[in-house]
PDB file of N, CA and C in Angstrom:
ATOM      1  N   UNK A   1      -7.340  -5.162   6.019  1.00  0.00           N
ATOM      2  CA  UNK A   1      -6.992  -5.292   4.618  1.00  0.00           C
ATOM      3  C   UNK A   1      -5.540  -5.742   4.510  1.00  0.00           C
ATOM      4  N   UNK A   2      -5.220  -6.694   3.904  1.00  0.00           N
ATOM      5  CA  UNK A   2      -3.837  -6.658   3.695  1.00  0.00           C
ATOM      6  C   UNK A   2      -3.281  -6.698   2.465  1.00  0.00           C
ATOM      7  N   UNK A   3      -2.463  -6.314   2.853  1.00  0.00           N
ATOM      8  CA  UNK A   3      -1.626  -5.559   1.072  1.00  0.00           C
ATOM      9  C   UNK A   3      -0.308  -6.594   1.135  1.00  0.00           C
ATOM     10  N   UNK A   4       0.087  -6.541  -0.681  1.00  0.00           N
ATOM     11  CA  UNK A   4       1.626  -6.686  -0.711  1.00  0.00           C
ATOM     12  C   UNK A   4       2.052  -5.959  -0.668  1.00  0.00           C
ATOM     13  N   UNK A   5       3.745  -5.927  -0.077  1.00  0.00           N
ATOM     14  CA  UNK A   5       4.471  -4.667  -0.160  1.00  0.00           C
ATOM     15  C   UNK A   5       6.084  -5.008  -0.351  1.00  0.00           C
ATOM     16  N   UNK A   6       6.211  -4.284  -1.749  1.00  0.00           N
ATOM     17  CA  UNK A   6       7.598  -4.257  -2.068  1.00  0.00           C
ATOM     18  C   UNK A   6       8.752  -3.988  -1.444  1.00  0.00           C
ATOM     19  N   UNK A   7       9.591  -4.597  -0.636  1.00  0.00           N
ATOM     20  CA  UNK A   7      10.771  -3.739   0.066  1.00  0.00           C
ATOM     21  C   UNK A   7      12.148  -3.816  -0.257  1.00  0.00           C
ATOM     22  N   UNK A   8      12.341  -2.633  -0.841  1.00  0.00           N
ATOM     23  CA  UNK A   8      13.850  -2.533  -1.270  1.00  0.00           C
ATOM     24  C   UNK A   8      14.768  -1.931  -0.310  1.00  0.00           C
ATOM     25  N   UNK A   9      15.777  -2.319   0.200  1.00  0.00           N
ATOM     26  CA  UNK A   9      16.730  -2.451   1.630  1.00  0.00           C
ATOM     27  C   UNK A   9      17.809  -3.383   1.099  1.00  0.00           C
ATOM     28  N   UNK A  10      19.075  -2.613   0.883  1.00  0.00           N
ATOM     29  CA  UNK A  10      20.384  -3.239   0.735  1.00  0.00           C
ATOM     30  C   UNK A  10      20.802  -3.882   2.254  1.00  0.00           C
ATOM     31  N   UNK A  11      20.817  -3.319   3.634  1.00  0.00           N
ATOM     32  CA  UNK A  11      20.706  -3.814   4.443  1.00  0.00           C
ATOM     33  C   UNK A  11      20.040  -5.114   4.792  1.00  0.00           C
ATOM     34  N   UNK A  12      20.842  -6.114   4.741  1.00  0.00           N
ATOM     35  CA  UNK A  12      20.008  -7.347   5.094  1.00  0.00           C
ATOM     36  C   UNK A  12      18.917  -7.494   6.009  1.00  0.00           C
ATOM     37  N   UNK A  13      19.478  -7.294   7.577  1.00  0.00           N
ATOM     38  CA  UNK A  13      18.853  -7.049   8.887  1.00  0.00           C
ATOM     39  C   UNK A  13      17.843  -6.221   8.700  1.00  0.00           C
ATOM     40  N   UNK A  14      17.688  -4.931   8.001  1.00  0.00           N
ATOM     41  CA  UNK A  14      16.480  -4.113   8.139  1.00  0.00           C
ATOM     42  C   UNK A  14      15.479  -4.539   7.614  1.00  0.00           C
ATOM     43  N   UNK A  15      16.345  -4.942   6.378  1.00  0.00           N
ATOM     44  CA  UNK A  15      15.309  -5.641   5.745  1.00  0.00           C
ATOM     45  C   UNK A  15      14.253  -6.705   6.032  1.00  0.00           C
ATOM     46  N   UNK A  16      15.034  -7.425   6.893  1.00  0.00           N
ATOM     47  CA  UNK A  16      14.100  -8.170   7.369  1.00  0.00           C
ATOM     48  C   UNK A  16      13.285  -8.334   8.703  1.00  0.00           C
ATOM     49  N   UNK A  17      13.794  -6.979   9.269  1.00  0.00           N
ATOM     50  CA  UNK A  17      13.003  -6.345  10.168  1.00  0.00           C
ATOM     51  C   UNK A  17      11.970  -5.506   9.807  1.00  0.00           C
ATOM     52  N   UNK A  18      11.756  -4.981   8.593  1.00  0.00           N
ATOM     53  CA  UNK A  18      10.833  -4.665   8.067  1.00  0.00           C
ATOM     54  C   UNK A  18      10.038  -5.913   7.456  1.00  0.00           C
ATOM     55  N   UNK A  19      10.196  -6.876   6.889  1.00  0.00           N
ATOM     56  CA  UNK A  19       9.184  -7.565   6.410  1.00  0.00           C
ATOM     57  C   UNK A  19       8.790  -8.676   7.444  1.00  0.00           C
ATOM     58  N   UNK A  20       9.291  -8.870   8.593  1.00  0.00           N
ATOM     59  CA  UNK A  20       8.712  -9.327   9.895  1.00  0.00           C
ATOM     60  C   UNK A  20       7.860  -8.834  10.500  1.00  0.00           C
ATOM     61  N   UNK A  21       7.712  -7.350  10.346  1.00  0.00           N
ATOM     62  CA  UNK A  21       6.943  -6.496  10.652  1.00  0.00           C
ATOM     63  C   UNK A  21       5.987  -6.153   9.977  1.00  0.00           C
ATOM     64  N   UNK A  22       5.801  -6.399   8.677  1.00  0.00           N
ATOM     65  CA  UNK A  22       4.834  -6.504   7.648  1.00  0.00           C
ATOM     66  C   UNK A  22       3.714  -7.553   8.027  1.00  0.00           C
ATOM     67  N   UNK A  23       4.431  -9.120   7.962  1.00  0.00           N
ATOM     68  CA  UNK A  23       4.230  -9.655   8.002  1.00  0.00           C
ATOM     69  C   UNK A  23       3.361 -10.273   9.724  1.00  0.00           C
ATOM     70  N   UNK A  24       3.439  -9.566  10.567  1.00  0.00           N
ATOM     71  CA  UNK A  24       3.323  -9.902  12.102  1.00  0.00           C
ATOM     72  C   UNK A  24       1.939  -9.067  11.727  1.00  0.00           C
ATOM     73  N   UNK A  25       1.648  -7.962  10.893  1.00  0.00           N
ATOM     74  CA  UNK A  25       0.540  -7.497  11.075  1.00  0.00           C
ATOM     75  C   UNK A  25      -0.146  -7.946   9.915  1.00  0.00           C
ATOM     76  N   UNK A  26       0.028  -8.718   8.971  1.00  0.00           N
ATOM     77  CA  UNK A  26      -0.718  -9.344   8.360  1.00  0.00           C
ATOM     78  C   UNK A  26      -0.728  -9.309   6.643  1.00  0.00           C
ATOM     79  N   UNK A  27       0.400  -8.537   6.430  1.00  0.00           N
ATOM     80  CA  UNK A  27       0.493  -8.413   4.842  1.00  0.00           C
ATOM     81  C   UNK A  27       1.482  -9.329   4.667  1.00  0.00           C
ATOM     82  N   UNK A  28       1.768  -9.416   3.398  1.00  0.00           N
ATOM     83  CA  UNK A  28       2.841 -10.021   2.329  1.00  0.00           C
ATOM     84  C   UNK A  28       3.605  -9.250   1.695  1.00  0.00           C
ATOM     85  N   UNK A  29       5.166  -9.753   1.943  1.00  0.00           N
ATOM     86  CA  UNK A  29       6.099  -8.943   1.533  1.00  0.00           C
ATOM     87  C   UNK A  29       7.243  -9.932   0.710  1.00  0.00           C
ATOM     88  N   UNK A  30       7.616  -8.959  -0.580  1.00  0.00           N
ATOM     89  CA  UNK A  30       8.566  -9.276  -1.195  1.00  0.00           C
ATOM     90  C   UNK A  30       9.783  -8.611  -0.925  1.00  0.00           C
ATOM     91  N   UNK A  31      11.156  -8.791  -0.722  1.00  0.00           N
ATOM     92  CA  UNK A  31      12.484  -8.457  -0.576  1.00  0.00           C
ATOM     93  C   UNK A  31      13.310  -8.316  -1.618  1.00  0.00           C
ATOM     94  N   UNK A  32      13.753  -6.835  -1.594  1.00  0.00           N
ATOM     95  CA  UNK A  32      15.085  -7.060  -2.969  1.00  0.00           C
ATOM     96  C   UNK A  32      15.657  -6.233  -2.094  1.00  0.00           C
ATOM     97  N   UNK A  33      17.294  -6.278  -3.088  1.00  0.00           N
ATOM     98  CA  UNK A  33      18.260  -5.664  -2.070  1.00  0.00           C
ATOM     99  C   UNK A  33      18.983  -4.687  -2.929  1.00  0.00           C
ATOM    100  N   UNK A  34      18.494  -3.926  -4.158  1.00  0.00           N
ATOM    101  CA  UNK A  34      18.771  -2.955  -4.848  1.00  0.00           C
ATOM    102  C   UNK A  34      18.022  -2.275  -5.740  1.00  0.00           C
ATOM    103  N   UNK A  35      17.748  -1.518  -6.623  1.00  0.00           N
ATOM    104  CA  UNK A  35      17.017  -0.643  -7.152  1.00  0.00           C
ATOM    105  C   UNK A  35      16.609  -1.450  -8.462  1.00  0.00           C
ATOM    106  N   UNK A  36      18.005  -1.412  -9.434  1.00  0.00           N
ATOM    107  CA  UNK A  36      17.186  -2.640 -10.544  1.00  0.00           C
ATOM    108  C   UNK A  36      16.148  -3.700  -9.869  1.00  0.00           C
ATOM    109  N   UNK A  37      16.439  -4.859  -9.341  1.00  0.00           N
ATOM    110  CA  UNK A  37      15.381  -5.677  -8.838  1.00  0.00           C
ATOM    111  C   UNK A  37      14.339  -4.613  -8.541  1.00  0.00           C
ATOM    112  N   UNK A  38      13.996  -3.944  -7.448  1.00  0.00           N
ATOM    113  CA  UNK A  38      13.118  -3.289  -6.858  1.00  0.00           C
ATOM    114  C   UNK A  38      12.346  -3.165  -8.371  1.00  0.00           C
ATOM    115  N   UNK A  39      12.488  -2.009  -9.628  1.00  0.00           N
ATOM    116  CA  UNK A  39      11.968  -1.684 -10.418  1.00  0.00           C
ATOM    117  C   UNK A  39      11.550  -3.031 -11.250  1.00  0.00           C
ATOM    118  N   UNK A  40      11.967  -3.668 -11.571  1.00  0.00           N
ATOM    119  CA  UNK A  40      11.853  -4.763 -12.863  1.00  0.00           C
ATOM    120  C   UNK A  40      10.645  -5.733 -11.837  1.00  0.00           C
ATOM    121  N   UNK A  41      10.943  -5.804  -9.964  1.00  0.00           N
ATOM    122  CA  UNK A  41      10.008  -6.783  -9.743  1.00  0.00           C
ATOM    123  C   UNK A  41       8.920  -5.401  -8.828  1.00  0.00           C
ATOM    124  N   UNK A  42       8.801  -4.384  -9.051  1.00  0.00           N
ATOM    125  CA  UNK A  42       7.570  -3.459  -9.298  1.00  0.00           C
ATOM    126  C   UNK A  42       6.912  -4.025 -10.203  1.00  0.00           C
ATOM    127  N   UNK A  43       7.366  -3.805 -11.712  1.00  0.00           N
ATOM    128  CA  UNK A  43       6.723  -3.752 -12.455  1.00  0.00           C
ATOM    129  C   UNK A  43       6.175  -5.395 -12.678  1.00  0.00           C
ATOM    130  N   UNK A  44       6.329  -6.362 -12.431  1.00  0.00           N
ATOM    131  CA  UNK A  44       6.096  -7.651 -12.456  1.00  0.00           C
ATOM    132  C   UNK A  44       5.077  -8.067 -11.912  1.00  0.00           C
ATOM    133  N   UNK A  45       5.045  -7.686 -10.032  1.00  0.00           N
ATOM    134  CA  UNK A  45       4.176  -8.056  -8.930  1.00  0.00           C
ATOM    135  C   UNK A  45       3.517  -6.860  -9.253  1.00  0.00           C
ATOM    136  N   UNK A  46       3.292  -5.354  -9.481  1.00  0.00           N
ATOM    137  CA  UNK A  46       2.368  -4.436  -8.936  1.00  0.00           C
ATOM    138  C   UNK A  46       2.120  -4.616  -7.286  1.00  0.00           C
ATOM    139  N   UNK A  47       3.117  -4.578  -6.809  1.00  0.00           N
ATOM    140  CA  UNK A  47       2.474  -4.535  -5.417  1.00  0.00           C
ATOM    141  C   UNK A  47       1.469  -3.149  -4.917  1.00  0.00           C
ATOM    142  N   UNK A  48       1.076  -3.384  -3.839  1.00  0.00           N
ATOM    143  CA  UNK A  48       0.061  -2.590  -3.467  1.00  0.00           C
ATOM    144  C   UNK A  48       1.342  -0.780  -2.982  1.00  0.00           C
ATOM    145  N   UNK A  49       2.288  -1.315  -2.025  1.00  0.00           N
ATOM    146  CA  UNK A  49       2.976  -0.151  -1.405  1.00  0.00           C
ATOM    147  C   UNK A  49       4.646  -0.418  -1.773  1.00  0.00           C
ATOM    148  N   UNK A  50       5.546   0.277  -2.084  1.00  0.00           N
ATOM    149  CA  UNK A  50       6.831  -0.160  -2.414  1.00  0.00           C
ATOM    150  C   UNK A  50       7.227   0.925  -0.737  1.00  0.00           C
ATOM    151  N   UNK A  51       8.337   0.277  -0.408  1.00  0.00           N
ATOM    152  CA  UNK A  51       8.961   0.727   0.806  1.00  0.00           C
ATOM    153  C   UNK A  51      10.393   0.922   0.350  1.00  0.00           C
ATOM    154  N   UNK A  52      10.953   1.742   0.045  1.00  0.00           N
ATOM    155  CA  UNK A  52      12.352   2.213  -0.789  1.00  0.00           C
ATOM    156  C   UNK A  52      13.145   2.702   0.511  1.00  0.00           C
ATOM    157  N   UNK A  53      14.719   2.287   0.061  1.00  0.00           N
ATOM    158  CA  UNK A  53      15.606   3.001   0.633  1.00  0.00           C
ATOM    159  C   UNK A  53      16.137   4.002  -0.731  1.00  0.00           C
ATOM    160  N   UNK A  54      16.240   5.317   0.108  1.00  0.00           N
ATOM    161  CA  UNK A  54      16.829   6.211  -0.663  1.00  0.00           C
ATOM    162  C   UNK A  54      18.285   5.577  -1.480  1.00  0.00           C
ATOM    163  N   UNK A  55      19.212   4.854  -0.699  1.00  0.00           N
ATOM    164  CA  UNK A  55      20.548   4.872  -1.369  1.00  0.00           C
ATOM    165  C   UNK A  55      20.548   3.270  -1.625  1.00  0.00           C
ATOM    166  N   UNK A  56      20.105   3.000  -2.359  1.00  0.00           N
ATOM    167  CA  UNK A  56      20.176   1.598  -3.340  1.00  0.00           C
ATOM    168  C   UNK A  56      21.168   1.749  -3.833  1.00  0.00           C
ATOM    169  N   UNK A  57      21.842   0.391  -4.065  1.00  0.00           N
ATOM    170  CA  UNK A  57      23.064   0.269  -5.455  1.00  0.00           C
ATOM    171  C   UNK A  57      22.333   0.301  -6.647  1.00  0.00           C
ATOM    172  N   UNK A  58      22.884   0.288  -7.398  1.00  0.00           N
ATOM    173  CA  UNK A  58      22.338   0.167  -8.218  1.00  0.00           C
ATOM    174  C   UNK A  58      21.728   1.532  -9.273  1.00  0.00           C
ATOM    175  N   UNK A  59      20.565   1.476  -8.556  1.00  0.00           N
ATOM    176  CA  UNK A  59      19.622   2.523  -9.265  1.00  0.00           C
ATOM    177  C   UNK A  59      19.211   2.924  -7.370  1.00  0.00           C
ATOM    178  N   UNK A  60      19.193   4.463  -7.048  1.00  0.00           N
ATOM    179  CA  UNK A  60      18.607   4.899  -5.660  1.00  0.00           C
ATOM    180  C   UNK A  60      17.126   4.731  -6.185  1.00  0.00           C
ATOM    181  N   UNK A  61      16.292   5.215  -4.714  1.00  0.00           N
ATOM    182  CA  UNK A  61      14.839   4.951  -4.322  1.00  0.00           C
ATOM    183  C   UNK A  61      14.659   5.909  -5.261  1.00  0.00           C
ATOM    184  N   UNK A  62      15.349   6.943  -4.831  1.00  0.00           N
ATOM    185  CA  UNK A  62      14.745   8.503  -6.222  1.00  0.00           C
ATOM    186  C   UNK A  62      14.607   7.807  -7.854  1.00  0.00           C
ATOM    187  N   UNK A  63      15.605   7.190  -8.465  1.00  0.00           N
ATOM    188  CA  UNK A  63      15.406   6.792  -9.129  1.00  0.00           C
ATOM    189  C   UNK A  63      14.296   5.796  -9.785  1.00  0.00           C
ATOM    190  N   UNK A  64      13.991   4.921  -8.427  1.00  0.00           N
ATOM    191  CA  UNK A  64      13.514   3.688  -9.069  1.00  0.00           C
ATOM    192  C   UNK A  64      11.623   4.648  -9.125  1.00  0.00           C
ATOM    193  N   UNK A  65      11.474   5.970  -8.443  1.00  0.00           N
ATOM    194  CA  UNK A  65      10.617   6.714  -8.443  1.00  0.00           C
ATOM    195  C   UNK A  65      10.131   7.327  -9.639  1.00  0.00           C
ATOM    196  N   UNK A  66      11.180   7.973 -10.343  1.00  0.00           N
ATOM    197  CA  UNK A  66      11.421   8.353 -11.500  1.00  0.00           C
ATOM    198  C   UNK A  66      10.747   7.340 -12.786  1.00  0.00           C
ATOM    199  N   UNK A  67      11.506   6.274 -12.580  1.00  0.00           N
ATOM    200  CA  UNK A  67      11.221   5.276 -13.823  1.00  0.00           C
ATOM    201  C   UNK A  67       9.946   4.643 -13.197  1.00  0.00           C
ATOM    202  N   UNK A  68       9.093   4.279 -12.363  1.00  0.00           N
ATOM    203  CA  UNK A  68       7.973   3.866 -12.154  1.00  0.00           C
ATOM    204  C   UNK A  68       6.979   5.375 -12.492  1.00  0.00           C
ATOM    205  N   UNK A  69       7.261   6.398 -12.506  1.00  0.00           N
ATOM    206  CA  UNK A  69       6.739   7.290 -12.521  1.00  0.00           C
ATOM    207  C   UNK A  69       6.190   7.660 -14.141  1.00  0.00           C
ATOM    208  N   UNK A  70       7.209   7.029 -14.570  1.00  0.00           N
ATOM    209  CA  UNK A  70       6.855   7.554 -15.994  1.00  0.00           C
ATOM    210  C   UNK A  70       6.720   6.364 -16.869  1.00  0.00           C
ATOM    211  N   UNK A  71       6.024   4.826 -15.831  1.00  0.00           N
ATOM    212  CA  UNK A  71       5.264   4.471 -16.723  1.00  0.00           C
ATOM    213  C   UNK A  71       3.808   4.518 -16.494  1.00  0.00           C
ATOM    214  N   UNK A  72       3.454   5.783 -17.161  1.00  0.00           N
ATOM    215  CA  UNK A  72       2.164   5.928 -17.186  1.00  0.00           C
ATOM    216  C   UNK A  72       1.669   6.678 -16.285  1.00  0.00           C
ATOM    217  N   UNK A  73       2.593   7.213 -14.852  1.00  0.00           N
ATOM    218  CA  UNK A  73       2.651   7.652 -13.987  1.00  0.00           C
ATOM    219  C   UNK A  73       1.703   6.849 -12.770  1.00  0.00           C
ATOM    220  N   UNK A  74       1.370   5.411 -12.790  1.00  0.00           N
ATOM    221  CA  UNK A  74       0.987   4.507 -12.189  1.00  0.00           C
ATOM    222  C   UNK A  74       1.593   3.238 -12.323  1.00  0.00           C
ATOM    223  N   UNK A  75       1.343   2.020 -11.521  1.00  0.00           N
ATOM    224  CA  UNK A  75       2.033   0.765 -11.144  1.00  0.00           C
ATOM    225  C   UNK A  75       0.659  -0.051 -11.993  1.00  0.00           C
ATOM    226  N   UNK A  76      -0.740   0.557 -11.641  1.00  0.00           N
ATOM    227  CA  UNK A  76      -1.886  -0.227 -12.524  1.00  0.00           C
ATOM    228  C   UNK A  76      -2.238  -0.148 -13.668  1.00  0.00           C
TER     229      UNK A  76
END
């Protein structure tokens, strides 16, 4: 099955060691590099899995948890 999957990573390098790794096993991955993006392109794509770093600029992973949480308490 392959899924999209959201990855938010201020770290460049991880970041894209994570979506190389996504991607080597067969999903599709989108990249942001802070919490606003992360949330605004959640809510846009609905991806299948979001992959958060806790300490985003911006808005943290806790956060961007929070506000996806309470719309509707689902992404669908």
């Amino acid at each position: 099955m392959c899924a999209h999957v959201l990855v938010a990573e201020d770290d460049e390098k991880q970041a894209e060691l994570i979506r190389r790794s996504l991607l080597a096993e067969g999903h599709t991955a989108t990249v942001v590099h802070d919490g606003a993006a992360a949330l605004t392109t959640a809510r846009r794509l609905r991806p299948d899995l979001l992959v958060l770093d806790l300490m985003l600029p911006v808005l943290d992973g806790f956060g961007v948890c929070r506000e996806l949480r309470g719309d509707d308490g689902e992404l669908d």
